[in-house]
PDB file of N, CA and C in Angstrom:
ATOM      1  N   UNK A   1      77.072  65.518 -47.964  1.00  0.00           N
ATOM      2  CA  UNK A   1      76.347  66.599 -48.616  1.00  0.00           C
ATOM      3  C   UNK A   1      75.227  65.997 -49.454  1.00  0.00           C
ATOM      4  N   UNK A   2      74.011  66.422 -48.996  1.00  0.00           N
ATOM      5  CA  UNK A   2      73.003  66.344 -49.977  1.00  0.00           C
ATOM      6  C   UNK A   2      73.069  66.404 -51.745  1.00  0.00           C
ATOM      7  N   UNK A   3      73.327  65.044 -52.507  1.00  0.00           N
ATOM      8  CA  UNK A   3      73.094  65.031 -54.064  1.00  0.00           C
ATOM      9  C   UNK A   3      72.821  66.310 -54.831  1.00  0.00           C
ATOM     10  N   UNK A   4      71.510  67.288 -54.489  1.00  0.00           N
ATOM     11  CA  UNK A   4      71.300  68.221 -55.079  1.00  0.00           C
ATOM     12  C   UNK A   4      71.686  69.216 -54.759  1.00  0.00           C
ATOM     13  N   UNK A   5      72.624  69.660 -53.598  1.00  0.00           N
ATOM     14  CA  UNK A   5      73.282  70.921 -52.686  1.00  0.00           C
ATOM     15  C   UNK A   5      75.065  70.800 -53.619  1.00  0.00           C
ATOM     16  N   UNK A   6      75.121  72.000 -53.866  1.00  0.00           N
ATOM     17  CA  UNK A   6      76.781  72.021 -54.304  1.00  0.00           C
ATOM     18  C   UNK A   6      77.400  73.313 -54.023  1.00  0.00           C
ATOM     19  N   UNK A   7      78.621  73.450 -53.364  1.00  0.00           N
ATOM     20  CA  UNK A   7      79.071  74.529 -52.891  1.00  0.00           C
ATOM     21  C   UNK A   7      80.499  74.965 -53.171  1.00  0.00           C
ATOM     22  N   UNK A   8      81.012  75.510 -52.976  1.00  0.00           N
ATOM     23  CA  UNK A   8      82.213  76.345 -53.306  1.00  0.00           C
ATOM     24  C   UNK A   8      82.847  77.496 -52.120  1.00  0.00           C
ATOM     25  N   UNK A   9      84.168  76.750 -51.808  1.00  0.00           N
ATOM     26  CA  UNK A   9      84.876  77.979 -50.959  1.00  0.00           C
ATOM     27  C   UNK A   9      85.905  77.621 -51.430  1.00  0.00           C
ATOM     28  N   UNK A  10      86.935  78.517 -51.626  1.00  0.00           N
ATOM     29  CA  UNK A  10      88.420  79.132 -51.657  1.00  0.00           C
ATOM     30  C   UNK A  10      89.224  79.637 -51.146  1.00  0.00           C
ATOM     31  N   UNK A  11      89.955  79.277 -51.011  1.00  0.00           N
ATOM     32  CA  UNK A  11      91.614  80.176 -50.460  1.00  0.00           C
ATOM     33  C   UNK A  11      92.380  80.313 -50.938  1.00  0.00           C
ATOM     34  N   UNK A  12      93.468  81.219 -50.445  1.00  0.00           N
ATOM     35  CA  UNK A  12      94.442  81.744 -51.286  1.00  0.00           C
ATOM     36  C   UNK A  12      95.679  80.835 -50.476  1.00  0.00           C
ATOM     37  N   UNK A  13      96.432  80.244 -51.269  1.00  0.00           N
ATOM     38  CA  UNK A  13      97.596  79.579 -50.912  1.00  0.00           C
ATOM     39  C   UNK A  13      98.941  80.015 -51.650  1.00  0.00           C
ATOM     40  N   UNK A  14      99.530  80.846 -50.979  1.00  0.00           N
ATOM     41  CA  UNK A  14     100.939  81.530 -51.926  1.00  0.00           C
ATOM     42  C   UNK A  14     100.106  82.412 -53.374  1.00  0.00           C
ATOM     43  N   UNK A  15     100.474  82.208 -54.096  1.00  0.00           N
ATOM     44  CA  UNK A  15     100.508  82.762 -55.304  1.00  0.00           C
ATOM     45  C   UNK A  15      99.110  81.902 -56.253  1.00  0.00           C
ATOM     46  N   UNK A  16      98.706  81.059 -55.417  1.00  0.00           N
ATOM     47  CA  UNK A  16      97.616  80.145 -56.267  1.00  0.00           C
ATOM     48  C   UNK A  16      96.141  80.645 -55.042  1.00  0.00           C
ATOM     49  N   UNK A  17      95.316  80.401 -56.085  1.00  0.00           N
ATOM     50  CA  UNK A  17      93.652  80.733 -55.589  1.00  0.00           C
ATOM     51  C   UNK A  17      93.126  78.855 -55.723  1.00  0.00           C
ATOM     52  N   UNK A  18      92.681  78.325 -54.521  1.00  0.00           N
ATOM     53  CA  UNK A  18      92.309  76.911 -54.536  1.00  0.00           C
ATOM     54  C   UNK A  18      90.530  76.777 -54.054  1.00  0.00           C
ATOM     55  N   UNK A  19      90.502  76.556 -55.413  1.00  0.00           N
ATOM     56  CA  UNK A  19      88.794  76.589 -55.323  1.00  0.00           C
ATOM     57  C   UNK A  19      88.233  74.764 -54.936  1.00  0.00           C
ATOM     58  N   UNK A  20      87.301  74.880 -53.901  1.00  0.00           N
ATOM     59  CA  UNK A  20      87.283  73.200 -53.382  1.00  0.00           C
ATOM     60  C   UNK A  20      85.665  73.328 -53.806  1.00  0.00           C
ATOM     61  N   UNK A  21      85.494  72.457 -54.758  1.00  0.00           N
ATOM     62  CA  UNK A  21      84.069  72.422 -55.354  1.00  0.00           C
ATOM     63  C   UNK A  21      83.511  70.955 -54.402  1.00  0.00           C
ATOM     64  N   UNK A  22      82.258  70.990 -53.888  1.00  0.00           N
ATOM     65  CA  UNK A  22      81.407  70.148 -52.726  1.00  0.00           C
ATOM     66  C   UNK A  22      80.505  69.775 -53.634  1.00  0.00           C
ATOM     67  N   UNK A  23      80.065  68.206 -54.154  1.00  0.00           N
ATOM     68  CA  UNK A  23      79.060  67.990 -54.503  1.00  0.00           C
ATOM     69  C   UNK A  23      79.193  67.621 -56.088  1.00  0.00           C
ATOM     70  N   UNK A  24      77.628  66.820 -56.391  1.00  0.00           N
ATOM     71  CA  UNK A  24      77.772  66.776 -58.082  1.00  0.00           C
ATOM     72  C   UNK A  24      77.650  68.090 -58.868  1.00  0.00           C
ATOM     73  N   UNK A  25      78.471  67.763 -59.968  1.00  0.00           N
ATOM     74  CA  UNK A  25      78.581  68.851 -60.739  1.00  0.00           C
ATOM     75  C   UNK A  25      77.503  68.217 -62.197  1.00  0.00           C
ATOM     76  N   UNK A  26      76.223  68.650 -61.868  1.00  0.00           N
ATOM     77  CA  UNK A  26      75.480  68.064 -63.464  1.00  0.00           C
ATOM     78  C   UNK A  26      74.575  69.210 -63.746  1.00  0.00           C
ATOM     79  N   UNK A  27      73.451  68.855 -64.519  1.00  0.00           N
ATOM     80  CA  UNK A  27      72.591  69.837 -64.675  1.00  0.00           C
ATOM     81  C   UNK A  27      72.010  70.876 -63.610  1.00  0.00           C
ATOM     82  N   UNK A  28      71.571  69.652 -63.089  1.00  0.00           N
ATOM     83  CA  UNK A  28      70.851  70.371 -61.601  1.00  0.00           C
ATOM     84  C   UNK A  28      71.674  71.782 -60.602  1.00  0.00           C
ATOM     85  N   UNK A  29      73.027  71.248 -61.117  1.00  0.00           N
ATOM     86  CA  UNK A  29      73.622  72.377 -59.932  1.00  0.00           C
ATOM     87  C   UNK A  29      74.722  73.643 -60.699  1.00  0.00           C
ATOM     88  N   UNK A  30      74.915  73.098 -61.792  1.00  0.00           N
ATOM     89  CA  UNK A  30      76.023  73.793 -62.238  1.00  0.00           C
ATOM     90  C   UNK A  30      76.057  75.145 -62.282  1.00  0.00           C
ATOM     91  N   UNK A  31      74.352  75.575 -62.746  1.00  0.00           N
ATOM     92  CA  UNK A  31      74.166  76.791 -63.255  1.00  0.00           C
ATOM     93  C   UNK A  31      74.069  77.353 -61.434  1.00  0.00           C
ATOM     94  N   UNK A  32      74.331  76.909 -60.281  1.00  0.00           N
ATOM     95  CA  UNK A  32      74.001  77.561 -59.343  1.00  0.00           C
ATOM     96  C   UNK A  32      75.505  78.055 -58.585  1.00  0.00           C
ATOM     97  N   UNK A  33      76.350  77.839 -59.192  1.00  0.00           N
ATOM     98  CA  UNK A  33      77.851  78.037 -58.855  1.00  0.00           C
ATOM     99  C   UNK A  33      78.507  79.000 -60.592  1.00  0.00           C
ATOM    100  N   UNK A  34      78.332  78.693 -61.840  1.00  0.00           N
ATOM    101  CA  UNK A  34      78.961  79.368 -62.658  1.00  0.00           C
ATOM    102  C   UNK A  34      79.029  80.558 -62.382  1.00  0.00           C
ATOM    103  N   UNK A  35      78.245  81.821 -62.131  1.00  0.00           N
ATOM    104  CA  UNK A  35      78.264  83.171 -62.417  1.00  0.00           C
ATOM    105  C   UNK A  35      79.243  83.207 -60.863  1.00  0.00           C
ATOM    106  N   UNK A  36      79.026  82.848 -59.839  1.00  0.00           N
ATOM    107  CA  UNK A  36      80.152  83.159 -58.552  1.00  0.00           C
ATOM    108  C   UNK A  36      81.782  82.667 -59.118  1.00  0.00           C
ATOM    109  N   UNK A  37      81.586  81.673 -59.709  1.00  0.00           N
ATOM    110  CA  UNK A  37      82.669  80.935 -59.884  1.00  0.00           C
ATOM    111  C   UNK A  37      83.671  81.934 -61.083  1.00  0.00           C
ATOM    112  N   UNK A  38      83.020  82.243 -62.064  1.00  0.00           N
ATOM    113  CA  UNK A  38      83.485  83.027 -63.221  1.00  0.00           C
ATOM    114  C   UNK A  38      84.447  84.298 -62.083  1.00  0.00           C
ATOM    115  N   UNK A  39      83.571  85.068 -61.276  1.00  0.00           N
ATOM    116  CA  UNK A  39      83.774  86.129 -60.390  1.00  0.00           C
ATOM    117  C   UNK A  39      85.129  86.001 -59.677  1.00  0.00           C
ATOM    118  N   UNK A  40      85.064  84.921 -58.702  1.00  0.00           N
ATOM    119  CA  UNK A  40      86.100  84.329 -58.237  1.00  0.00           C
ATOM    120  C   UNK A  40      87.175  84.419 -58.762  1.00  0.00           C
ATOM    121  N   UNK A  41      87.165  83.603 -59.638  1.00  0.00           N
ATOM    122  CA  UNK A  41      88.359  83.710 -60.278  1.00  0.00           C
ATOM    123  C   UNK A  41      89.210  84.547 -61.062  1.00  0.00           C
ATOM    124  N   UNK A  42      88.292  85.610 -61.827  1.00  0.00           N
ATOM    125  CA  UNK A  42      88.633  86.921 -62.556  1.00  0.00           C
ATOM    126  C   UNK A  42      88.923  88.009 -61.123  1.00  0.00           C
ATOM    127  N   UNK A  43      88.730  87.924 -60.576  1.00  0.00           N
ATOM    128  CA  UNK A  43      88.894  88.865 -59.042  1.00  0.00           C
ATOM    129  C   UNK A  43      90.334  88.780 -58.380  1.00  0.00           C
ATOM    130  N   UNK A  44      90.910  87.602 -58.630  1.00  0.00           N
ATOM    131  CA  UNK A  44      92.053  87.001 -57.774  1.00  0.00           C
ATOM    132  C   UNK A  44      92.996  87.252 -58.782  1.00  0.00           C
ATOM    133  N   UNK A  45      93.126  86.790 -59.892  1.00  0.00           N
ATOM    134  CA  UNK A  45      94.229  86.905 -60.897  1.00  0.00           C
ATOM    135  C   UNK A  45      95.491  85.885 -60.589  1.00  0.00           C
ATOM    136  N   UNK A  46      95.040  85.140 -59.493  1.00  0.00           N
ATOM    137  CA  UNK A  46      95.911  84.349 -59.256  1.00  0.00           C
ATOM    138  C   UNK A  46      96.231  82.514 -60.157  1.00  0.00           C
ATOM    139  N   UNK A  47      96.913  82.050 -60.452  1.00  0.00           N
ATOM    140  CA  UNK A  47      96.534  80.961 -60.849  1.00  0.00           C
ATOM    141  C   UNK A  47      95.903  79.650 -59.657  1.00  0.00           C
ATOM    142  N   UNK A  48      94.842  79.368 -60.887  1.00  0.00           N
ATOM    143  CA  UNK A  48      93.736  78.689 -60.370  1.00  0.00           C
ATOM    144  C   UNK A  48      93.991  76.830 -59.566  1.00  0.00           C
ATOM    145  N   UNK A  49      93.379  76.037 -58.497  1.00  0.00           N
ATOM    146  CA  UNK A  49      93.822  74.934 -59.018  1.00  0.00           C
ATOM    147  C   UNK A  49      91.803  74.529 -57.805  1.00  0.00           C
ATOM    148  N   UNK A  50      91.022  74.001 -59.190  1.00  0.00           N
ATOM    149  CA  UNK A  50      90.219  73.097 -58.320  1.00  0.00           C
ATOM    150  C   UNK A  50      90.197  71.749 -58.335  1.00  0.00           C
ATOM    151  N   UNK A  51      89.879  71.923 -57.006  1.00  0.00           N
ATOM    152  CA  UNK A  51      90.062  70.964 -56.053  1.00  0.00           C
ATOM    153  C   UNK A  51      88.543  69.836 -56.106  1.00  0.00           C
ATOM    154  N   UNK A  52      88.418  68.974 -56.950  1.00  0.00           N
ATOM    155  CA  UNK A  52      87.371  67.984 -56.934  1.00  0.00           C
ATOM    156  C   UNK A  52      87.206  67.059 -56.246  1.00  0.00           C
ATOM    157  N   UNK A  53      88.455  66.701 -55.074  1.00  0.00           N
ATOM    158  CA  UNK A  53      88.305  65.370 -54.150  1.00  0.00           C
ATOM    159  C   UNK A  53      86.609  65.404 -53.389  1.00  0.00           C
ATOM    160  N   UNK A  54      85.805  66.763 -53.422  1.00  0.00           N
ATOM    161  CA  UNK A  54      84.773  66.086 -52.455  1.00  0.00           C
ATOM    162  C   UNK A  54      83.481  66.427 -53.636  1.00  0.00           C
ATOM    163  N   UNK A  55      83.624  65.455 -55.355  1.00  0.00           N
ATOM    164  CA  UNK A  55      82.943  65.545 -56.299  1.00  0.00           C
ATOM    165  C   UNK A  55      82.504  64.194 -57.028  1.00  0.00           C
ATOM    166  N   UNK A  56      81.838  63.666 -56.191  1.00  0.00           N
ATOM    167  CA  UNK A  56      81.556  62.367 -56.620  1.00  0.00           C
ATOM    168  C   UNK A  56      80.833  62.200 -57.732  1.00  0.00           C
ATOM    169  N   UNK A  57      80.335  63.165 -58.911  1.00  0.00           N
ATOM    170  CA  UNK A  57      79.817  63.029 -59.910  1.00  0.00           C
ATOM    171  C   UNK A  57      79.979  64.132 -60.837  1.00  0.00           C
ATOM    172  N   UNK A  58      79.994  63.582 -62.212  1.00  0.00           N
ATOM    173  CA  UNK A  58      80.317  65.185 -63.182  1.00  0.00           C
ATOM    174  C   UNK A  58      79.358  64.770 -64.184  1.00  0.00           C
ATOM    175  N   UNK A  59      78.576  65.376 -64.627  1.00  0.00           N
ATOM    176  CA  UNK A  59      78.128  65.434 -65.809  1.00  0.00           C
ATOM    177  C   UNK A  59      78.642  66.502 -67.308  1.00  0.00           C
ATOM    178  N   UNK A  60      77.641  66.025 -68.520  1.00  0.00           N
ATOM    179  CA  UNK A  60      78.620  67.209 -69.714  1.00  0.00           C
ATOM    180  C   UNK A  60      78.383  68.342 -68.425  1.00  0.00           C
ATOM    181  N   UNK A  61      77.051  68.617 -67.891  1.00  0.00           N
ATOM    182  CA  UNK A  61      77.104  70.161 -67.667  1.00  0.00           C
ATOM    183  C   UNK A  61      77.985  70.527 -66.532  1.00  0.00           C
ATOM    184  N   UNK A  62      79.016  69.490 -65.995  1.00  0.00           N
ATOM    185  CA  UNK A  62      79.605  70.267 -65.088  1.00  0.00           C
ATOM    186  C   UNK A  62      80.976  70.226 -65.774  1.00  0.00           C
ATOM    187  N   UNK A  63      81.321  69.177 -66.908  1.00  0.00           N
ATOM    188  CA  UNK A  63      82.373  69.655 -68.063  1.00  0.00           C
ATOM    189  C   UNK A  63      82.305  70.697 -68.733  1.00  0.00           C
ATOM    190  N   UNK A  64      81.260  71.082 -69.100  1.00  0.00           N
ATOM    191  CA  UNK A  64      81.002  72.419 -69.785  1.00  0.00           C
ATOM    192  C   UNK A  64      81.249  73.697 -68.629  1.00  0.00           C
ATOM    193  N   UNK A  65      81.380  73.310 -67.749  1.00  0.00           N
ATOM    194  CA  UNK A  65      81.669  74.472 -66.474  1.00  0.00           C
ATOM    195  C   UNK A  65      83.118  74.730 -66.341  1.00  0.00           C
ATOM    196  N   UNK A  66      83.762  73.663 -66.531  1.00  0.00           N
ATOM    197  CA  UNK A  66      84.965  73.569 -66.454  1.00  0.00           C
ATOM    198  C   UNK A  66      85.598  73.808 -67.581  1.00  0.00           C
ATOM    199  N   UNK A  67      85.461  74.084 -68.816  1.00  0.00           N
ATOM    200  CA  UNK A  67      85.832  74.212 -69.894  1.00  0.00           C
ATOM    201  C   UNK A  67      85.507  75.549 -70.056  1.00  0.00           C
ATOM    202  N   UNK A  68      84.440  75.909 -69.750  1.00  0.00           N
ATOM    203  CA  UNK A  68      83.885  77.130 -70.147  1.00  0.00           C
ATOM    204  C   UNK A  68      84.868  78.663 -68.989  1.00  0.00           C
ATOM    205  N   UNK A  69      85.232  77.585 -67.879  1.00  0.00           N
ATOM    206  CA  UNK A  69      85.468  78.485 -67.032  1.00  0.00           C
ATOM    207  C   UNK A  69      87.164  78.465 -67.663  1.00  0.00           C
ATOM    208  N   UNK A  70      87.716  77.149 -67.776  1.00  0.00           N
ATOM    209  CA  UNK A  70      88.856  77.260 -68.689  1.00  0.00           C
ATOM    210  C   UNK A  70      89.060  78.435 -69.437  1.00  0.00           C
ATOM    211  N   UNK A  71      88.401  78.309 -70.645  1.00  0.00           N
ATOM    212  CA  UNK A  71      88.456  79.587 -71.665  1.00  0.00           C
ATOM    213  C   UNK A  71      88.453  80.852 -71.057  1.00  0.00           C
ATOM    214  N   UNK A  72      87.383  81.328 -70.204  1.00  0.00           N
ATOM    215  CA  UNK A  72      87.683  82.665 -69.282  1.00  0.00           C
ATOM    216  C   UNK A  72      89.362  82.952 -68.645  1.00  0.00           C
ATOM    217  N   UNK A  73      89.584  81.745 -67.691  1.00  0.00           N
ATOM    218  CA  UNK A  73      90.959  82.050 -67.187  1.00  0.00           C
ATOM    219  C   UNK A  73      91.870  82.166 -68.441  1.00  0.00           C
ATOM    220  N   UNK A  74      91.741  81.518 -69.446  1.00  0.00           N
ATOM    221  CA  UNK A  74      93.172  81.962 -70.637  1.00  0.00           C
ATOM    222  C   UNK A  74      92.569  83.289 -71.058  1.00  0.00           C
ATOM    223  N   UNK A  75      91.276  83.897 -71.066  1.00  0.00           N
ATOM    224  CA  UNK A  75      91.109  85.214 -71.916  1.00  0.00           C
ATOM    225  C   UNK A  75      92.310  86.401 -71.339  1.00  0.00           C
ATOM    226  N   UNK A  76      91.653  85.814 -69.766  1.00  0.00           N
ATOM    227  CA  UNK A  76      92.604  86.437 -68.636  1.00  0.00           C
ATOM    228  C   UNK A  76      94.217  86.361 -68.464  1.00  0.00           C
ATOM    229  N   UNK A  77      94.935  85.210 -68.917  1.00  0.00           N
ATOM    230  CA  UNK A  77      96.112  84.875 -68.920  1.00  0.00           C
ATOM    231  C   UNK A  77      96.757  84.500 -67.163  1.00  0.00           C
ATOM    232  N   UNK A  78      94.956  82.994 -66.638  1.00  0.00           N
ATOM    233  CA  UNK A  78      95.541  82.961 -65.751  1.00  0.00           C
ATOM    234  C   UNK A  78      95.314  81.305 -65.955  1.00  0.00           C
ATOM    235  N   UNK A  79      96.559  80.890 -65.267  1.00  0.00           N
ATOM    236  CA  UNK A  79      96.178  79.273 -65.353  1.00  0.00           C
ATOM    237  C   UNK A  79      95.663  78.526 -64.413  1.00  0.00           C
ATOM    238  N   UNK A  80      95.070  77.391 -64.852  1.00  0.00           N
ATOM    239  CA  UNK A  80      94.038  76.582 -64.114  1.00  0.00           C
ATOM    240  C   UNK A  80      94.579  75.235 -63.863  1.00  0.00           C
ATOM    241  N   UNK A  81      94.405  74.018 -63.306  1.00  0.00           N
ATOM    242  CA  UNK A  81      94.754  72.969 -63.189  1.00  0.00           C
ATOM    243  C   UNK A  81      93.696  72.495 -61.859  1.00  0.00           C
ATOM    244  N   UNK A  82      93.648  71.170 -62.075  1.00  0.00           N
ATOM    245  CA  UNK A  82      92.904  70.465 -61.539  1.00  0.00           C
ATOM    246  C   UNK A  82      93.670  69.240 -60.640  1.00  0.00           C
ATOM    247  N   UNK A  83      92.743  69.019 -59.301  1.00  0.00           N
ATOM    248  CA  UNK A  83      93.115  67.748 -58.131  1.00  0.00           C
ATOM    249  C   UNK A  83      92.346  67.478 -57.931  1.00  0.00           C
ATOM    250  N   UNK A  84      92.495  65.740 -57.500  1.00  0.00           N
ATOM    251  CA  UNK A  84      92.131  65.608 -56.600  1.00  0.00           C
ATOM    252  C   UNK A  84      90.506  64.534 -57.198  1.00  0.00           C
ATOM    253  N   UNK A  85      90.519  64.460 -58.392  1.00  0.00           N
ATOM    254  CA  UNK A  85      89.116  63.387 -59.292  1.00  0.00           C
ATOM    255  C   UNK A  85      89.209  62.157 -58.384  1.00  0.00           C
ATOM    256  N   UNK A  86      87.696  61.958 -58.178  1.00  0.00           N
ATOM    257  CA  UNK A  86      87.384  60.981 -57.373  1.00  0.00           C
ATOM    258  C   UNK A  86      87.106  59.854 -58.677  1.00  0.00           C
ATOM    259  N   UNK A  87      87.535  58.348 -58.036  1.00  0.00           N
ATOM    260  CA  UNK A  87      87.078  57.322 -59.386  1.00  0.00           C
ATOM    261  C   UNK A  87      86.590  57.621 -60.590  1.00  0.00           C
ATOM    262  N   UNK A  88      85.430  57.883 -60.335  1.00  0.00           N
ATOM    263  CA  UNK A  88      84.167  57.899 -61.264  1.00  0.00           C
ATOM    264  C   UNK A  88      84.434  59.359 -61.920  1.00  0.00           C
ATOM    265  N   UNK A  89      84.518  60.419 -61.827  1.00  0.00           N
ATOM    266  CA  UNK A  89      85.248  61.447 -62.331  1.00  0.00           C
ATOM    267  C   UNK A  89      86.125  61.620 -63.193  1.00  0.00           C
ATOM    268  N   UNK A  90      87.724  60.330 -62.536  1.00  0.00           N
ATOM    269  CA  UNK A  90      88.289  61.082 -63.836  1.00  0.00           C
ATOM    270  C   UNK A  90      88.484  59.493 -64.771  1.00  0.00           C
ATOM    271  N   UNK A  91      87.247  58.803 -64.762  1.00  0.00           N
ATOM    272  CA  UNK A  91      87.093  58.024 -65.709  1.00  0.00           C
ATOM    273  C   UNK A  91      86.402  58.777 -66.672  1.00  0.00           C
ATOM    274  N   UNK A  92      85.292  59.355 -66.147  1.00  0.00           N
ATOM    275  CA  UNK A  92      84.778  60.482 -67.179  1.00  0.00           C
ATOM    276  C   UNK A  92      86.281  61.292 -68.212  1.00  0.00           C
ATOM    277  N   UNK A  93      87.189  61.668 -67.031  1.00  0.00           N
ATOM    278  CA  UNK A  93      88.101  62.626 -67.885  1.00  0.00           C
ATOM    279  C   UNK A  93      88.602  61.430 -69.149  1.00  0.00           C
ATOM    280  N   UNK A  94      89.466  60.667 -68.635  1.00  0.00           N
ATOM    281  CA  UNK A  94      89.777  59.848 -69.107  1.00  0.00           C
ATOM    282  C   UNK A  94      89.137  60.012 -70.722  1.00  0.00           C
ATOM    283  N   UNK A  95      87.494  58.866 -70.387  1.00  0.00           N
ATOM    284  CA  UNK A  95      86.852  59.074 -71.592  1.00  0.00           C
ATOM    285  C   UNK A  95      87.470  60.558 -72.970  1.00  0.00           C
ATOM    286  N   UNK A  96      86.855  61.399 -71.880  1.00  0.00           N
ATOM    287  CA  UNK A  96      86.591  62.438 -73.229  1.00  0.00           C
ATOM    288  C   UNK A  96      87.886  63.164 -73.350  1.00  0.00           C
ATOM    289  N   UNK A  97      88.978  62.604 -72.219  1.00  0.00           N
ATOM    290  CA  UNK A  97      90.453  63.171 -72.863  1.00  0.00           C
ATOM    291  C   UNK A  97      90.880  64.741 -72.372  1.00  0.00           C
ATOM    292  N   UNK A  98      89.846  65.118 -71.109  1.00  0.00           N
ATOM    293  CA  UNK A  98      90.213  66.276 -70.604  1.00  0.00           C
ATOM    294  C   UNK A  98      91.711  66.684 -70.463  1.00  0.00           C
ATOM    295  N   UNK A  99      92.697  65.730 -69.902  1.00  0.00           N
ATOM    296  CA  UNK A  99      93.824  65.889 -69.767  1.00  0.00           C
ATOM    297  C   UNK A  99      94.490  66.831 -70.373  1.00  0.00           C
ATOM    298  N   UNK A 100      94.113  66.271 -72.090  1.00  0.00           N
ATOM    299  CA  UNK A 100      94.461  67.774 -72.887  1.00  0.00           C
ATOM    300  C   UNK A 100      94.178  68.821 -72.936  1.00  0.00           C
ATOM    301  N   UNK A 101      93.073  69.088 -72.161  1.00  0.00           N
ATOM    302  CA  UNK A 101      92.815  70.677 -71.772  1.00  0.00           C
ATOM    303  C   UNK A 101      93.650  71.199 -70.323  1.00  0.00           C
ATOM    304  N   UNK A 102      93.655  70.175 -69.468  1.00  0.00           N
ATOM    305  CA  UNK A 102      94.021  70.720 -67.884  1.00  0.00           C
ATOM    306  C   UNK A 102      95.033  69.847 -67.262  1.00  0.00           C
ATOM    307  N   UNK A 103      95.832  70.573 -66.897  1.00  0.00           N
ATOM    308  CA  UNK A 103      97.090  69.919 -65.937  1.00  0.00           C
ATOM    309  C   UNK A 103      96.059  69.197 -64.686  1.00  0.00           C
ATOM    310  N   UNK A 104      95.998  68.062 -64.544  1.00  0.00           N
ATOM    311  CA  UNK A 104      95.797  67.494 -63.761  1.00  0.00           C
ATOM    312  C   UNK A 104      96.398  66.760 -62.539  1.00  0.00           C
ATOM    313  N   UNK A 105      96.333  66.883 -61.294  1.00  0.00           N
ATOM    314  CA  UNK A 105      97.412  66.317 -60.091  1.00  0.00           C
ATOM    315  C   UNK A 105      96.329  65.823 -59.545  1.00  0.00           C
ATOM    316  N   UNK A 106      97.273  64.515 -59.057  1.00  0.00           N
ATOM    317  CA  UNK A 106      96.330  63.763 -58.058  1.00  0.00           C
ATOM    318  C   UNK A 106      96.029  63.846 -56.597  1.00  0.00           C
ATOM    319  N   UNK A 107      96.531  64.761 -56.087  1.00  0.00           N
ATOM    320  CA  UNK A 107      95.882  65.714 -54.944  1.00  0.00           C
ATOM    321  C   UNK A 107      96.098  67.027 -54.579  1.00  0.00           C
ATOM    322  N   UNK A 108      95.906  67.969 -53.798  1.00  0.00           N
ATOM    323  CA  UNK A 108      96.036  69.121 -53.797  1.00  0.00           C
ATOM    324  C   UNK A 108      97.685  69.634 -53.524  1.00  0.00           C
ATOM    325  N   UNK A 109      98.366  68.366 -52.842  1.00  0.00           N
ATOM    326  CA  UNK A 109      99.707  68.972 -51.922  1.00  0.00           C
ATOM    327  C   UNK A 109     100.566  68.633 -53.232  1.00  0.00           C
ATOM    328  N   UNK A 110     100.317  68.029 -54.240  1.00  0.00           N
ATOM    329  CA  UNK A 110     100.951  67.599 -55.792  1.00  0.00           C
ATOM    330  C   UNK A 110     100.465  68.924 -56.476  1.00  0.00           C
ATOM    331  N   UNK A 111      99.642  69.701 -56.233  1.00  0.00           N
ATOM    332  CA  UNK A 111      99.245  70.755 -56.966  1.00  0.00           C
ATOM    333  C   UNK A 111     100.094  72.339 -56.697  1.00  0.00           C
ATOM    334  N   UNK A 112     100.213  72.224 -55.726  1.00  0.00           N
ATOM    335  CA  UNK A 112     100.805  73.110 -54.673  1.00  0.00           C
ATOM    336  C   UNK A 112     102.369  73.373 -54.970  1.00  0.00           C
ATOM    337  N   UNK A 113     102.526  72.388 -55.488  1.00  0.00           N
ATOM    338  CA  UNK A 113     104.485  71.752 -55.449  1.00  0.00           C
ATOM    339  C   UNK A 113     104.802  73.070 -57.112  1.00  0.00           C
TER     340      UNK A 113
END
């Protein structure tokens, strides 16, 4: 996938909504997935789990997506969790300690369980 192209599809797996985010998540793209993404997920009511294995880069602004989209799913009382950080990703988490915001699994079929 083209650096500046980032995409989003989902399915419903049992009782969970699995959102598979394509691409970097930084300035350039974030704002082109938030308002679908917010939708998505308030639509389903299901608990959430994205899927970052095909996200080879995050910036704050695609932490701020994820945080921001965080806070929406608890307004809602639906939960979120995350798979699937490529290297460089969840060294970022690491750093800034996301963990404490999001159940994190290291791939989708660990998410699923």
């Amino acid at each position: 996938m083209n650096e500046d192209k980032i995409g989003i599809r989902s399915e419903e797996l049992g009782n969970k909504l699995v959102v598979h985010v394509q691409g970097n998540l930084d300035v350039h793209n974030t704002h082109k997935i938030e308002k679908d993404l917010l939708a998505l997920v308030s639509s389903s009511g299901k608990s959430v789990i994205f899927n970052l294995s095909e996200v080879p880069f995050i910036s704050s602004a695609g932490l701020r997506l994820l945080v921001t989209t965080l806070r929406h799913c608890q307004e809602q009382k639906i939960s979120i969790s995350i798979c699937g950080l490529q290297p460089a990703v969840e060294k970022v988490f690491d750093i800034i300690g996301m963990q404490q915001l999001f159940t994190i699994y290291p791939d989708l079929d660990a998410a699923l369980k």
